[in-house]
C-alpha atoms as a PDB file:
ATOM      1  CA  UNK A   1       0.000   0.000   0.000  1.00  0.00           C
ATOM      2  CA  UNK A   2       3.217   2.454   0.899  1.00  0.00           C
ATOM      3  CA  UNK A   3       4.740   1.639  -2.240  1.00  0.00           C
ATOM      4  CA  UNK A   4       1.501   2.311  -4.480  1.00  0.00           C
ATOM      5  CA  UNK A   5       1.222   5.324  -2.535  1.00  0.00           C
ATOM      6  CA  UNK A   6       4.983   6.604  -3.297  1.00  0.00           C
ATOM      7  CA  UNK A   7       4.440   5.734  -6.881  1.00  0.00           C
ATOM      8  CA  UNK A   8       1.411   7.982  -7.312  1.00  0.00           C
ATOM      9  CA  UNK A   9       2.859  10.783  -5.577  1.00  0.00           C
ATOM     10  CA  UNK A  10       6.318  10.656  -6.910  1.00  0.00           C
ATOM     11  CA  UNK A  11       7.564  13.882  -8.004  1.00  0.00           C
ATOM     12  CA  UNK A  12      10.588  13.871 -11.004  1.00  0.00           C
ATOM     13  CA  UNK A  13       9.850  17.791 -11.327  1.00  0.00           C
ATOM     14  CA  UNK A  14      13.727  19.367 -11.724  1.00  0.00           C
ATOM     15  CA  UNK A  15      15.658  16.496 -12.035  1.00  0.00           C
ATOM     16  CA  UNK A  16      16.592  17.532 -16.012  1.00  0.00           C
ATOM     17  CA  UNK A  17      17.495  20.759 -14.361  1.00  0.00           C
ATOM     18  CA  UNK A  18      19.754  19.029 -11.940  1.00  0.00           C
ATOM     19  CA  UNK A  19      21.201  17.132 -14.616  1.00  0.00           C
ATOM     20  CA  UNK A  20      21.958  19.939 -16.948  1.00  0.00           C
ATOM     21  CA  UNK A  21      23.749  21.935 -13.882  1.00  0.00           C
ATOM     22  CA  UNK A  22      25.877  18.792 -13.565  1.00  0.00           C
ATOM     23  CA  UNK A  23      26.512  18.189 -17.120  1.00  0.00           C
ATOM     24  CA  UNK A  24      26.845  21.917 -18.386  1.00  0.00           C
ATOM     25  CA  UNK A  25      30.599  22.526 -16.952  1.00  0.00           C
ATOM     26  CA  UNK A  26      32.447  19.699 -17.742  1.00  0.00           C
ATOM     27  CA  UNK A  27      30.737  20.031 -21.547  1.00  0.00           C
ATOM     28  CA  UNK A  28      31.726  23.844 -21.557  1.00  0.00           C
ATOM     29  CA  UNK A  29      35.222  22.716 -20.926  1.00  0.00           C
ATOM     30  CA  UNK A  30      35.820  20.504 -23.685  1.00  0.00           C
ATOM     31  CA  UNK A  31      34.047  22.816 -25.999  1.00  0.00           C
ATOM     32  CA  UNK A  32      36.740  25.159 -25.113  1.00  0.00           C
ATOM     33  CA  UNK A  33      39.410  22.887 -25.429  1.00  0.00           C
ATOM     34  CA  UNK A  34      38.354  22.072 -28.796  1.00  0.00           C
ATOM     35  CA  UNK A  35      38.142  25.723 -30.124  1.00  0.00           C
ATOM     36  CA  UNK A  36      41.712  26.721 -28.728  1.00  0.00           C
ATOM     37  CA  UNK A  37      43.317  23.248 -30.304  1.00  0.00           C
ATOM     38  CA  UNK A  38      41.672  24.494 -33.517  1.00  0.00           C
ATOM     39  CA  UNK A  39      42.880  27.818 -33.274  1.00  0.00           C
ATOM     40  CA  UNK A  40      46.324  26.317 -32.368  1.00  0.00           C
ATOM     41  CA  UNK A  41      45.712  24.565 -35.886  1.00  0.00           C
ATOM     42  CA  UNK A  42      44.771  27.196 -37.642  1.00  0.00           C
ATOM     43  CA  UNK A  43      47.426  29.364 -36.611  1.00  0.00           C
ATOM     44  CA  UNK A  44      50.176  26.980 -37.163  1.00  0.00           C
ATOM     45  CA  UNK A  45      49.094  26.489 -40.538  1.00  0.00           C
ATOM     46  CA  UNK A  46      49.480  30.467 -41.363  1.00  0.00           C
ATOM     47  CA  UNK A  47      52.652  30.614 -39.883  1.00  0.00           C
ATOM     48  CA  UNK A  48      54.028  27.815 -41.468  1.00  0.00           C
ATOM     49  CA  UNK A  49      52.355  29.205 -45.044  1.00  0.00           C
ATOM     50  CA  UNK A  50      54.297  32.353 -44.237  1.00  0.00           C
ATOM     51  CA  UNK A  51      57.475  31.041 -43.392  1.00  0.00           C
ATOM     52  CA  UNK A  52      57.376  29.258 -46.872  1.00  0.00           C
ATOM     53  CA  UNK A  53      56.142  33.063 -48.783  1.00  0.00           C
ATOM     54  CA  UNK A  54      59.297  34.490 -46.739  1.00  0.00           C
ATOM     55  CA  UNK A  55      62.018  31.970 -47.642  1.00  0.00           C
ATOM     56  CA  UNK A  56      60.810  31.439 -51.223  1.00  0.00           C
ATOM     57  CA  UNK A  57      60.740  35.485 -51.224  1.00  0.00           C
ATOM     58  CA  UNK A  58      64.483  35.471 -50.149  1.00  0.00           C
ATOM     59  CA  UNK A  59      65.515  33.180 -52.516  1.00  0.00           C
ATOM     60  CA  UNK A  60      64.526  34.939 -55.623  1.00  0.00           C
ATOM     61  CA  UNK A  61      66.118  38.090 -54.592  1.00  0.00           C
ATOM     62  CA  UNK A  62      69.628  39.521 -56.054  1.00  0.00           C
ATOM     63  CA  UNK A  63      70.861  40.818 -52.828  1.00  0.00           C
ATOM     64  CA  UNK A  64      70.857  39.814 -49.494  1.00  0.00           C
ATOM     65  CA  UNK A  65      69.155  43.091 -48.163  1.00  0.00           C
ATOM     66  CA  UNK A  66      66.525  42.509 -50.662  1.00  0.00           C
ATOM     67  CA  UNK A  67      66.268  39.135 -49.398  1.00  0.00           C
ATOM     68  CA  UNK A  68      65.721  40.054 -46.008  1.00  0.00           C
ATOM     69  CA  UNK A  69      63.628  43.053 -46.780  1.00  0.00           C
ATOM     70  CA  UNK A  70      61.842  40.801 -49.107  1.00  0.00           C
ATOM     71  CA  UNK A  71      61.608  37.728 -46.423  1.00  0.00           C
ATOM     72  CA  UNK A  72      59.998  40.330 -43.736  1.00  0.00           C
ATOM     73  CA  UNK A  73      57.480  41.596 -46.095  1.00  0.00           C
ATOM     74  CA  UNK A  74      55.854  38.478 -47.810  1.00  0.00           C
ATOM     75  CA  UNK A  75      55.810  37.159 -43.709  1.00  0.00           C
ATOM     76  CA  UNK A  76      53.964  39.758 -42.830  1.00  0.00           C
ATOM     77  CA  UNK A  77      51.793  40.440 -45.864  1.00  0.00           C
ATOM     78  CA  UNK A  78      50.836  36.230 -45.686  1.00  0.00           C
ATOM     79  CA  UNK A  79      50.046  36.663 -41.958  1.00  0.00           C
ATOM     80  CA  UNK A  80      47.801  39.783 -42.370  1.00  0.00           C
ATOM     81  CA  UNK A  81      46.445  37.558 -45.600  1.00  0.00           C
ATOM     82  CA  UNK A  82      45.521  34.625 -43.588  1.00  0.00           C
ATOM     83  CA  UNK A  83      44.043  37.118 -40.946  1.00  0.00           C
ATOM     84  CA  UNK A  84      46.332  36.235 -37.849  1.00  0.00           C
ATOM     85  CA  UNK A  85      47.564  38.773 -35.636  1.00  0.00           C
ATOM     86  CA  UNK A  86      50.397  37.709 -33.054  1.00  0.00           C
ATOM     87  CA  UNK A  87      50.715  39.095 -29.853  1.00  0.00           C
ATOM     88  CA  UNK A  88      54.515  38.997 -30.458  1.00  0.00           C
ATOM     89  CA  UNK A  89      55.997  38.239 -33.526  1.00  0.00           C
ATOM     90  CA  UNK A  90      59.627  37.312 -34.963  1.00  0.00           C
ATOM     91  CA  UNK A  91      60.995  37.076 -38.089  1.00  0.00           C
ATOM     92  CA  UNK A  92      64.159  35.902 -38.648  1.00  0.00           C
ATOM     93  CA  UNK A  93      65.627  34.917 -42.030  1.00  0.00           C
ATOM     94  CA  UNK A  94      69.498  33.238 -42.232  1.00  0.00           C
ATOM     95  CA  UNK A  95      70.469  34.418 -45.424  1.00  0.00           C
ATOM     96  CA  UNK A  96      73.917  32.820 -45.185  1.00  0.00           C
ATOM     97  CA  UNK A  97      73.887  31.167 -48.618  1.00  0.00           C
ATOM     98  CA  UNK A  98      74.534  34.313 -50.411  1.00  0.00           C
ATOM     99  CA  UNK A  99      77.774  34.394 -48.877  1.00  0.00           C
ATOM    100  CA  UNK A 100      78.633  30.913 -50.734  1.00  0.00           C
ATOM    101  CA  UNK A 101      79.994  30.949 -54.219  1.00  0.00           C
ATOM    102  CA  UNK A 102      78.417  31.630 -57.533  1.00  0.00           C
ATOM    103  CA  UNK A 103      77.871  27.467 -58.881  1.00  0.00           C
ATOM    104  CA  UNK A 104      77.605  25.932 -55.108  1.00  0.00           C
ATOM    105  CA  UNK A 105      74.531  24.937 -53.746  1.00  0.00           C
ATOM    106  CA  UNK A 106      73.225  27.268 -51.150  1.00  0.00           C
ATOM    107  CA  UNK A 107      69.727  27.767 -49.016  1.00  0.00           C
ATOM    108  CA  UNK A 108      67.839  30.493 -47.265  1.00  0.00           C
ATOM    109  CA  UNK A 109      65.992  30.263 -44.339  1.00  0.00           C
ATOM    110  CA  UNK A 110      63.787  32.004 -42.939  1.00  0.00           C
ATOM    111  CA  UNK A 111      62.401  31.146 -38.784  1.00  0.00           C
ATOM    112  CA  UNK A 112      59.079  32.868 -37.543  1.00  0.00           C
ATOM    113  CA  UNK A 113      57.909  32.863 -34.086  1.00  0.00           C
ATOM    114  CA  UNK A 114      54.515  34.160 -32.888  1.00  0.00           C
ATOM    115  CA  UNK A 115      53.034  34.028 -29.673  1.00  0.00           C
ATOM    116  CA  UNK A 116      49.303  33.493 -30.649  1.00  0.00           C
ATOM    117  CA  UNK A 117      47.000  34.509 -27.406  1.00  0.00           C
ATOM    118  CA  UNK A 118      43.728  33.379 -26.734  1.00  0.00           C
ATOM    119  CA  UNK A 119      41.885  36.538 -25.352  1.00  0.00           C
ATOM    120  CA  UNK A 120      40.111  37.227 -28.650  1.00  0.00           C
ATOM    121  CA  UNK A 121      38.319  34.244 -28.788  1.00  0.00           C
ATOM    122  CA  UNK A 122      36.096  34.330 -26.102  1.00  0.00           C
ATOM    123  CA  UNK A 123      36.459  37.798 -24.893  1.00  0.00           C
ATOM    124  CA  UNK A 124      39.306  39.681 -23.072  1.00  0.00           C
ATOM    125  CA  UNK A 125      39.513  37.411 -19.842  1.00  0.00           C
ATOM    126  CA  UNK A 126      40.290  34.259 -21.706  1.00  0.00           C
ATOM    127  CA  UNK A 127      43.960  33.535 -20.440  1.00  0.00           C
ATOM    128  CA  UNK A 128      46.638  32.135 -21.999  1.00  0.00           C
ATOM    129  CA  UNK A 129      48.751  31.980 -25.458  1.00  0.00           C
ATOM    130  CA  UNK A 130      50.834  29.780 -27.023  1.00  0.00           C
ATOM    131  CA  UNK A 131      54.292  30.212 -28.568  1.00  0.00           C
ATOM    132  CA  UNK A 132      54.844  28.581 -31.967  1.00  0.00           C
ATOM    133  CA  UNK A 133      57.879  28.474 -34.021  1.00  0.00           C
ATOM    134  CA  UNK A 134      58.041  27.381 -37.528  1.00  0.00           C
ATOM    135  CA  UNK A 135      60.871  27.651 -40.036  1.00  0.00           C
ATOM    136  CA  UNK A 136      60.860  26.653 -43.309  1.00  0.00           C
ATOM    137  CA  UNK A 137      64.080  26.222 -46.181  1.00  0.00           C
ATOM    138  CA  UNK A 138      64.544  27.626 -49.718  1.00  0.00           C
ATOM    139  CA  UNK A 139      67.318  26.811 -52.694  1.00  0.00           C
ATOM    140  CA  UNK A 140      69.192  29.859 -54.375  1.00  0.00           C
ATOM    141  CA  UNK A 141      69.404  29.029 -57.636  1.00  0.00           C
ATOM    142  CA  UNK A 142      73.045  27.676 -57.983  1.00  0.00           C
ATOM    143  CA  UNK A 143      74.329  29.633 -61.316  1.00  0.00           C
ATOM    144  CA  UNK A 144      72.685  32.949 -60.322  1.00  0.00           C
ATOM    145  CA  UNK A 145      74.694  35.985 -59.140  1.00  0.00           C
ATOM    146  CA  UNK A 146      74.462  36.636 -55.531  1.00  0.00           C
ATOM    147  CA  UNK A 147      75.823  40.285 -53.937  1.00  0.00           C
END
């Protein structure tokens, strides 16, 4: 008779609200994780696009100082292309094989480093960034003069 009793008069009213306030953190969090390990992605595939533009843009100049003012310039014009902005950003090319001799092979490099944050994704009190370094290699054509 109790239990017939408890059955009529039992009450599930708020337990899917209950649920949901259990369930809604831990769900948050890995939606989170999964948007900053995409823009980690994302970003890593710019900079590594621009490290290519850079060293392929050194290694069709004449000069080194063109090379290098060439390398900076396609790095920065392919990062503002792909629409990343880096809370600190490094470019450094080794132009070193325009020192080697005219019918030698020699390579330029060129190294970029950018410290991607995270505040712009969610708003301003997201924390953290991420430092990522990517370099890539080009040949200098081995019969061409290099000054």
């Amino acid at each position: 008779m109790i239990r017939a009793w408890l059955r009529r008069h039992r009450n599930d009213r708020g337990s899917a609200a209950v649920e949901a306030a259990v369930l809604a953190p831990p769900l948050l969090l890995l939606v989170g994780f999964a948007i900053v390990g995409g823009r980690i992605q994302v970003a890593g595939g710019a900079i590594e696009h621009a490290a290519h533009d850079a060293a392929r843009a050194a290694s069709i100049s004449r000069t080194k100082g063109e090379a290098y003012h060439n390398a900076l310039v396609a790095a920065d014009a392919t990062l503002s292309q792909q629409g990343l902005h880096c809370a600190s950003l490094a470019v450094v090319p080794n132009l070193a094989g325009f020192d080697v001799p005219v019918g030698q092979p020699a390579t330029v490099s060129v190294s970029i480093t950018c410290v991607v944050s995270f505040s712009d994704l969610v708003g301003d009190g997201m924390p953290g960034s991420k430092t990522l370094t990517v370099s890539f290699v080009s040949a200098l054509d081995t019969f061409r003069t290099r000054t």
